[in-house]
PDB file of N, CA and C in Angstrom:
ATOM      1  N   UNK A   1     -13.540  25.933  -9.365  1.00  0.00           N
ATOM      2  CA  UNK A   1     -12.109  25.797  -9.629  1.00  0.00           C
ATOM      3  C   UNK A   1     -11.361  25.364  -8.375  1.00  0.00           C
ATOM      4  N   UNK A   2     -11.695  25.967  -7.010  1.00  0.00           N
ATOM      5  CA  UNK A   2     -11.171  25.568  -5.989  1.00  0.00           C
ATOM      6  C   UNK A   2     -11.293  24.010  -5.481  1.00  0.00           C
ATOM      7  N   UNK A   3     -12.356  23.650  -5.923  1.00  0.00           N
ATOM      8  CA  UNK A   3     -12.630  22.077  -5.421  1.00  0.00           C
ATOM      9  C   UNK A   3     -11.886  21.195  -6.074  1.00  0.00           C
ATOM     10  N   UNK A   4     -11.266  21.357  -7.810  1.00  0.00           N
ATOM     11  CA  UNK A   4     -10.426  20.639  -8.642  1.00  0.00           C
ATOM     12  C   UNK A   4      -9.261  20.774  -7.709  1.00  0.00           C
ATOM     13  N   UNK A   5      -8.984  22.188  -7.539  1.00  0.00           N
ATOM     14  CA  UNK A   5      -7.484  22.044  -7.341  1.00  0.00           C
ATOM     15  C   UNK A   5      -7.033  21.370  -5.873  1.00  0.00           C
ATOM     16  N   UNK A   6      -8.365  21.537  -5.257  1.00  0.00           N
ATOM     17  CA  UNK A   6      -8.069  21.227  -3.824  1.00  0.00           C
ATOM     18  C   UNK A   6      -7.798  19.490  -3.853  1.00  0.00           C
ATOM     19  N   UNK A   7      -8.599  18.785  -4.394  1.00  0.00           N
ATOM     20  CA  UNK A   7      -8.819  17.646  -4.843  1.00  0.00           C
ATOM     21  C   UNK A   7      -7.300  16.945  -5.634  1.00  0.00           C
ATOM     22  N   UNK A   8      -6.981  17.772  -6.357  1.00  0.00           N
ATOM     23  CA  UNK A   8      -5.611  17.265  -7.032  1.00  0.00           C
ATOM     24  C   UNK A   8      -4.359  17.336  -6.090  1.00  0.00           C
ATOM     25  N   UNK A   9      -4.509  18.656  -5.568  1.00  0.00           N
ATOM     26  CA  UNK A   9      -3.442  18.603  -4.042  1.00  0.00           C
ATOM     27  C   UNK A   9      -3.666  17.821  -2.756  1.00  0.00           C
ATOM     28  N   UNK A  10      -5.260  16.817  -2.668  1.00  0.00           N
ATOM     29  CA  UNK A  10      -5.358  15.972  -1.763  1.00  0.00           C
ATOM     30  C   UNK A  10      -4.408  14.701  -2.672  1.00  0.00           C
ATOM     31  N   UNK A  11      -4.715  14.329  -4.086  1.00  0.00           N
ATOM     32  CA  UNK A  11      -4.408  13.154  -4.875  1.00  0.00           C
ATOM     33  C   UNK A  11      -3.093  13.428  -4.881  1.00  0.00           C
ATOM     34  N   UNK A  12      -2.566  14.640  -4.760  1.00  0.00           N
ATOM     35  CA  UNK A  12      -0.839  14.233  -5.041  1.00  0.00           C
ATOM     36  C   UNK A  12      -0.070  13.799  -3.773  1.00  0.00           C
ATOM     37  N   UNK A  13      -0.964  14.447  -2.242  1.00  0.00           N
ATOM     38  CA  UNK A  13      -0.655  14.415  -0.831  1.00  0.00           C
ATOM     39  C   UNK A  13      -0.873  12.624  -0.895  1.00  0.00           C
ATOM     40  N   UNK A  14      -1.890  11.958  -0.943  1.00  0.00           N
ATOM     41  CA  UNK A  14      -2.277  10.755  -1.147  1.00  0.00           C
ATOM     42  C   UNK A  14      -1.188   9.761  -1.503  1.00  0.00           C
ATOM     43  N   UNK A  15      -0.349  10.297  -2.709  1.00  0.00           N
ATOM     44  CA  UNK A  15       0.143   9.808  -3.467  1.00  0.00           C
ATOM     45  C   UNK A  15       1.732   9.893  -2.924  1.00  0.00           C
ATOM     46  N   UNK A  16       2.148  10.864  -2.317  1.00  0.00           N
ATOM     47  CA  UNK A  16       3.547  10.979  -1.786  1.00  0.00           C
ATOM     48  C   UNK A  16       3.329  10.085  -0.726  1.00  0.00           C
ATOM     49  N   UNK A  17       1.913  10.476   0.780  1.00  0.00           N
ATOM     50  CA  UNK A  17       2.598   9.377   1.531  1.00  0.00           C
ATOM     51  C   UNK A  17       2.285   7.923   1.113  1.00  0.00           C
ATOM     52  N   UNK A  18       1.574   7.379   0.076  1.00  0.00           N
ATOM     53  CA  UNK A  18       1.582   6.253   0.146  1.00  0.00           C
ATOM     54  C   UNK A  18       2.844   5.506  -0.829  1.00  0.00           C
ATOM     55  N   UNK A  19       3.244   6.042  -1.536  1.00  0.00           N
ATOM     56  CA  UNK A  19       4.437   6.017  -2.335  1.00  0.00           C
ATOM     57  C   UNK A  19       5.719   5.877  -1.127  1.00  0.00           C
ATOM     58  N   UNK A  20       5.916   6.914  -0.189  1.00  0.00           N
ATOM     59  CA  UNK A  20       6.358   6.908   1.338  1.00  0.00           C
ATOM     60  C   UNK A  20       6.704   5.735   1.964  1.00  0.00           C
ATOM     61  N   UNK A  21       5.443   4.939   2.139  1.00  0.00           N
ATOM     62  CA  UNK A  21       5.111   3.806   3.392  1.00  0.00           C
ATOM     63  C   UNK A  21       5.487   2.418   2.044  1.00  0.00           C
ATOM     64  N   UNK A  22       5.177   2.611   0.489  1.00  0.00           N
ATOM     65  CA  UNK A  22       5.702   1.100   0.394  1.00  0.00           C
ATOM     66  C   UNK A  22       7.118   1.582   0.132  1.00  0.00           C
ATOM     67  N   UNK A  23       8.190   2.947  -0.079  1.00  0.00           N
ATOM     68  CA  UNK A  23       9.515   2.716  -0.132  1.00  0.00           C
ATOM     69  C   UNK A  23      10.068   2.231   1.451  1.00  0.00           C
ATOM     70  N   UNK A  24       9.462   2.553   2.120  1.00  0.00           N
ATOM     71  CA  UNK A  24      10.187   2.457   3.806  1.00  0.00           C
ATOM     72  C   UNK A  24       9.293   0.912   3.819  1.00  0.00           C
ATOM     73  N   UNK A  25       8.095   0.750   4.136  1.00  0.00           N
ATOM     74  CA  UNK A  25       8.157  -0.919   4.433  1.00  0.00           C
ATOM     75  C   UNK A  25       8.257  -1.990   3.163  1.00  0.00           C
ATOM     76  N   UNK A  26       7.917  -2.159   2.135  1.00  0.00           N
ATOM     77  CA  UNK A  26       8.209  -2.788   1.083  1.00  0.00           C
ATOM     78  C   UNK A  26       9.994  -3.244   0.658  1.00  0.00           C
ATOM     79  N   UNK A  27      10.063  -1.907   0.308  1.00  0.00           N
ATOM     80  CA  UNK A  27      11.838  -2.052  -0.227  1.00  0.00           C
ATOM     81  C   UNK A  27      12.848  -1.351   0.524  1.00  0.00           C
ATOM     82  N   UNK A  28      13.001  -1.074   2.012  1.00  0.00           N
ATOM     83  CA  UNK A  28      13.552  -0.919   2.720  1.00  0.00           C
ATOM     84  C   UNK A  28      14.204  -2.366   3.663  1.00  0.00           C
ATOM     85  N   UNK A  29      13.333  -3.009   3.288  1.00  0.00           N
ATOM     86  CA  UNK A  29      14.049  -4.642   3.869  1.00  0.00           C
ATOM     87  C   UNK A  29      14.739  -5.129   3.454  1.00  0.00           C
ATOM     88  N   UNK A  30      14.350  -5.135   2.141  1.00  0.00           N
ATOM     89  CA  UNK A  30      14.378  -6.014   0.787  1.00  0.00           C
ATOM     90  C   UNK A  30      15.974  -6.392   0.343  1.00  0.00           C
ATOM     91  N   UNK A  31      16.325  -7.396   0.443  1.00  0.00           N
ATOM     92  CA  UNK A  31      17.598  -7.748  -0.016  1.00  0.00           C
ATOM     93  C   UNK A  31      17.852  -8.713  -0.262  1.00  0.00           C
ATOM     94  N   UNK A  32      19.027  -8.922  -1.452  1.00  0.00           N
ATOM     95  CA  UNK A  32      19.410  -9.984  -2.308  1.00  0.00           C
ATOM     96  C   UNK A  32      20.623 -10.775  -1.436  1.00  0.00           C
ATOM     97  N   UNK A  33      21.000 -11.731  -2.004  1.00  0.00           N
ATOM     98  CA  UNK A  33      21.842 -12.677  -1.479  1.00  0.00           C
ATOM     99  C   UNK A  33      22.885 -13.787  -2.396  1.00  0.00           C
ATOM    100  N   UNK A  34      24.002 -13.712  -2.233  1.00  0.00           N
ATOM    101  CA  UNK A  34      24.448 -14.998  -3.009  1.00  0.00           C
ATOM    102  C   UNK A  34      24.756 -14.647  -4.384  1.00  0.00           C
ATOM    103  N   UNK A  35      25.542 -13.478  -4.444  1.00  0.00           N
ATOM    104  CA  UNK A  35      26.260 -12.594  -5.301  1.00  0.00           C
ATOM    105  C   UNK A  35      27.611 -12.805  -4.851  1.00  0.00           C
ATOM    106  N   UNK A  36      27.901 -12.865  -3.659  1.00  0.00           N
ATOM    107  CA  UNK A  36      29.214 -12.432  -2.729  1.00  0.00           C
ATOM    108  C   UNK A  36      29.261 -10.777  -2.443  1.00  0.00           C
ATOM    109  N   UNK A  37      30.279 -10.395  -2.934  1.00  0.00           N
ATOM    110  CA  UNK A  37      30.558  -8.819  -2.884  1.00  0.00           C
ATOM    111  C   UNK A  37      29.601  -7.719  -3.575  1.00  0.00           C
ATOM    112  N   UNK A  38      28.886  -8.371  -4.454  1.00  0.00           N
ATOM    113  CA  UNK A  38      28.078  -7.315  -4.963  1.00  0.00           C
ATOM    114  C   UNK A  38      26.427  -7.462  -4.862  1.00  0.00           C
ATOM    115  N   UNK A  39      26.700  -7.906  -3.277  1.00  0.00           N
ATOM    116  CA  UNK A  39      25.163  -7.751  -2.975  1.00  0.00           C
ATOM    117  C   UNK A  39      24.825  -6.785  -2.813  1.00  0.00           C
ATOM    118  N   UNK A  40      25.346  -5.842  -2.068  1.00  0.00           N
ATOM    119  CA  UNK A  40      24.750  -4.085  -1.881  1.00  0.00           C
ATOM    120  C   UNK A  40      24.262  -3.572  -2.908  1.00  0.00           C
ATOM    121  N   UNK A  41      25.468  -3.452  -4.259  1.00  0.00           N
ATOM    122  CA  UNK A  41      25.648  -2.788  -5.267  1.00  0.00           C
ATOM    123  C   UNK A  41      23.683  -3.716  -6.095  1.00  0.00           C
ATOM    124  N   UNK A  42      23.801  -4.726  -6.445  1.00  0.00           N
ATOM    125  CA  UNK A  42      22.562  -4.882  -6.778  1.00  0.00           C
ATOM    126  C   UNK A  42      21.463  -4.581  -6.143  1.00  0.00           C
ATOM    127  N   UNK A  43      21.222  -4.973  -4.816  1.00  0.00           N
ATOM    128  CA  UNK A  43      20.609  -4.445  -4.200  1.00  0.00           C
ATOM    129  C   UNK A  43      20.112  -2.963  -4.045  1.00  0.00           C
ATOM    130  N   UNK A  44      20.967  -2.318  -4.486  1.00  0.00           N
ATOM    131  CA  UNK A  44      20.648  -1.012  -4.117  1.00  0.00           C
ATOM    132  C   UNK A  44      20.090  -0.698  -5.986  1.00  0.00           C
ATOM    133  N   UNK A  45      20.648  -0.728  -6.855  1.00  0.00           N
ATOM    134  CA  UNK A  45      20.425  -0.575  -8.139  1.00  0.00           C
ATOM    135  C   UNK A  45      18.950  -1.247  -8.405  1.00  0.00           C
ATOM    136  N   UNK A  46      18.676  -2.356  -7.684  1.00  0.00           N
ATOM    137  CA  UNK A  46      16.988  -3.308  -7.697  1.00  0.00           C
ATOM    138  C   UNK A  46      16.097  -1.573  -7.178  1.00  0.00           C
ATOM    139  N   UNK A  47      16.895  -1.448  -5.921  1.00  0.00           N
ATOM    140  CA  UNK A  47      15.666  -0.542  -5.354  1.00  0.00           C
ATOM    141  C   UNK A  47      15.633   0.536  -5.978  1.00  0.00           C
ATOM    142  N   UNK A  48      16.966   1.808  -6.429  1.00  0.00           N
ATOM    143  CA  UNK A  48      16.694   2.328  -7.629  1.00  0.00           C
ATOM    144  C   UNK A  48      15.874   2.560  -8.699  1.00  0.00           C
ATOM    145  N   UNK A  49      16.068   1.436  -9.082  1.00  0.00           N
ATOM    146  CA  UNK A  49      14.801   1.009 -10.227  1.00  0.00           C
ATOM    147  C   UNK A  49      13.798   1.261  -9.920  1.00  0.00           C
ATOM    148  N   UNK A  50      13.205   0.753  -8.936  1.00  0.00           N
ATOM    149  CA  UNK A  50      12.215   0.285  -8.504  1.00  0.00           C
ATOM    150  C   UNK A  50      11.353   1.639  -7.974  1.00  0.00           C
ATOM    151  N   UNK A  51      12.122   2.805  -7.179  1.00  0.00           N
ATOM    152  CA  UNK A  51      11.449   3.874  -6.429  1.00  0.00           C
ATOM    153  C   UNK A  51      11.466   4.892  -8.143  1.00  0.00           C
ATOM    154  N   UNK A  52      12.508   4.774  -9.222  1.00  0.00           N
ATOM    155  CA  UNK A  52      12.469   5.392 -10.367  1.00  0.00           C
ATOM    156  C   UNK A  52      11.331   5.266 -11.338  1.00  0.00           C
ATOM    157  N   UNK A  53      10.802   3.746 -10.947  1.00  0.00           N
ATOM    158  CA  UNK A  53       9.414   3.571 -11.855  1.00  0.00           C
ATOM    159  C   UNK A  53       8.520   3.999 -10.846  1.00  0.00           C
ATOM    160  N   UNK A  54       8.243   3.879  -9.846  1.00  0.00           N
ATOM    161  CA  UNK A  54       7.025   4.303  -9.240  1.00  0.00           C
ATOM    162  C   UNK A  54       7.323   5.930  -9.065  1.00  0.00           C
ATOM    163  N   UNK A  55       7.741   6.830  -9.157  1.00  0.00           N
ATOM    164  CA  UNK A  55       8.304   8.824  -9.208  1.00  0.00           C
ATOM    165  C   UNK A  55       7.391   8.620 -10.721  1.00  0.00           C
ATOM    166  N   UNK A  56       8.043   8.083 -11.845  1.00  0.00           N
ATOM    167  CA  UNK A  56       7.475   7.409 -13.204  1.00  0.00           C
ATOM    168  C   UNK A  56       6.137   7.674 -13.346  1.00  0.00           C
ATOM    169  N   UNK A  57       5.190   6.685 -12.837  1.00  0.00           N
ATOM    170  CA  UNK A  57       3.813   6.731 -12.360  1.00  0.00           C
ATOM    171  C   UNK A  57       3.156   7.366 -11.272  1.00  0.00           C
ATOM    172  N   UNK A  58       3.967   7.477 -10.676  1.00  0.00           N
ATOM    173  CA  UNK A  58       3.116   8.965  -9.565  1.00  0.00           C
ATOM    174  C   UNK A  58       2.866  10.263 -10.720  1.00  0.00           C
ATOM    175  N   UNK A  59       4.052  10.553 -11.289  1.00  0.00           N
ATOM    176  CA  UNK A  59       4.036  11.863 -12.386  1.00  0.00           C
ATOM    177  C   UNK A  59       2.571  11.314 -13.621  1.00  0.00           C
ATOM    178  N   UNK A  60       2.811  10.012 -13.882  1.00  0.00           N
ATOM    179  CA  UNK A  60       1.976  10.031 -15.131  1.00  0.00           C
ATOM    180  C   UNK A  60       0.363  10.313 -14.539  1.00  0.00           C
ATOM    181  N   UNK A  61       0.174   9.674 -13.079  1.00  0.00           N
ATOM    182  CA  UNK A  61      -1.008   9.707 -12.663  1.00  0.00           C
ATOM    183  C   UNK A  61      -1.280  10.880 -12.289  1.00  0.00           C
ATOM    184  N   UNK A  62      -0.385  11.735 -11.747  1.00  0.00           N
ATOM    185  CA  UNK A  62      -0.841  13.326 -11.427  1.00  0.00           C
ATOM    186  C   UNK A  62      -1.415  14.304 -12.429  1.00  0.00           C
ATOM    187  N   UNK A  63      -0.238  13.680 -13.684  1.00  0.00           N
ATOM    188  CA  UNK A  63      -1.211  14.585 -14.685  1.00  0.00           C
ATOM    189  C   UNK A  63      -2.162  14.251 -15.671  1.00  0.00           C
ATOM    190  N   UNK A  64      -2.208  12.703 -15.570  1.00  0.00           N
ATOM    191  CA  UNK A  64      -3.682  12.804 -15.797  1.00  0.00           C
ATOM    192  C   UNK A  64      -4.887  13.343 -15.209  1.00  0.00           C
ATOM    193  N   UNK A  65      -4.455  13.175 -13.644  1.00  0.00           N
ATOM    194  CA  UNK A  65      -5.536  13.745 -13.016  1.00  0.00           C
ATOM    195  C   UNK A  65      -5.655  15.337 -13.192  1.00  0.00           C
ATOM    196  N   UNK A  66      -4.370  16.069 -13.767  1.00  0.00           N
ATOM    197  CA  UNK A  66      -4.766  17.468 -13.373  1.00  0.00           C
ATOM    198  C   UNK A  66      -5.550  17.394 -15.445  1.00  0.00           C
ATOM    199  N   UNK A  67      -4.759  17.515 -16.146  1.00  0.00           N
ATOM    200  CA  UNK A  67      -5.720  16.800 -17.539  1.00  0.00           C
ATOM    201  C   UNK A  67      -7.119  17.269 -17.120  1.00  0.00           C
ATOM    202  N   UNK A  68      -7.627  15.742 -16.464  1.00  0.00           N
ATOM    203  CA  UNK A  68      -8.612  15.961 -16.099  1.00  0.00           C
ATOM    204  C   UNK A  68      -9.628  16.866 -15.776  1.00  0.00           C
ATOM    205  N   UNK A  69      -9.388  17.353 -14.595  1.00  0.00           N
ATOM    206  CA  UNK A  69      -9.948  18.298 -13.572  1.00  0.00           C
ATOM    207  C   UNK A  69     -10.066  19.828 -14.595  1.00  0.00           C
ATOM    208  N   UNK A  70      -8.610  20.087 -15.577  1.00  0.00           N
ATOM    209  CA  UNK A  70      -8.576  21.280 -16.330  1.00  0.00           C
ATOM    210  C   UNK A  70      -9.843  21.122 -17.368  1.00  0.00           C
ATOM    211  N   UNK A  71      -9.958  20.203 -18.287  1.00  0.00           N
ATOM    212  CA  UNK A  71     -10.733  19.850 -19.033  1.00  0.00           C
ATOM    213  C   UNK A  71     -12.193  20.280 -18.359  1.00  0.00           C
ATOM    214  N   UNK A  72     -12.472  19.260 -16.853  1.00  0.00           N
ATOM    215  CA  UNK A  72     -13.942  19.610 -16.642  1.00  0.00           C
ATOM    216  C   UNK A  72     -13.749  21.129 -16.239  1.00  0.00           C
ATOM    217  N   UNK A  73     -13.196  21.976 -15.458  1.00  0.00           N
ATOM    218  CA  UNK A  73     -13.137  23.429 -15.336  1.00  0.00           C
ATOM    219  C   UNK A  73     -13.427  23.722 -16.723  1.00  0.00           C
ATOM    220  N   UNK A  74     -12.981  23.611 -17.713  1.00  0.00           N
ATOM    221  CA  UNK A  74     -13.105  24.056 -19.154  1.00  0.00           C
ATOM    222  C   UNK A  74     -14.585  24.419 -19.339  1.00  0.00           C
ATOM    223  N   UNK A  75     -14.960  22.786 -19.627  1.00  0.00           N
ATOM    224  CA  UNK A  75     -16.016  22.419 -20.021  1.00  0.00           C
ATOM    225  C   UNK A  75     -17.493  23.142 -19.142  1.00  0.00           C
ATOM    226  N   UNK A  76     -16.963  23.607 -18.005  1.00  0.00           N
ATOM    227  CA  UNK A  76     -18.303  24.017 -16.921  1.00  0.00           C
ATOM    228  C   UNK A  76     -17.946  25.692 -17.489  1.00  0.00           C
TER     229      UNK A  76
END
């Protein structure tokens, strides 16, 4: 039981900092242009989105993985 859980708390550690490094280098640059005044406002609503779908799929992938791991504990 300890090796699942240890394993799922390495995959979620995994998963925050790399989730981490593409919000700070990926979409921390990232900006639109040639709106006029409402470049921020899109800009910022793009990245929004964007860190809202990947929280999205970090969650769906965590619990599949814990799913997982419960199932084989089950099963052993």
């Amino acid at each position: 039981m300890k090796s699942g859980l240890y394993g799922f708390l390495l995959a979620m550690w995994v998963l925050i900092l790399f989730g981490g490094g593409i919000l700070v280098t990926v979409l921390g640059p990232f900006s639109i242009s040639g709106f006029g005044p409402s470049d921020m406002l899109i800009t910022s609503m793009i990245k929004a989105i964007i860190a809202i779908i990947l929280v999205i799929v970090w969650i769906l992938i965590l619990s599949k993985l814990k799913n997982w791991i419960f199932q084989k504990e089950i099963n052993s």
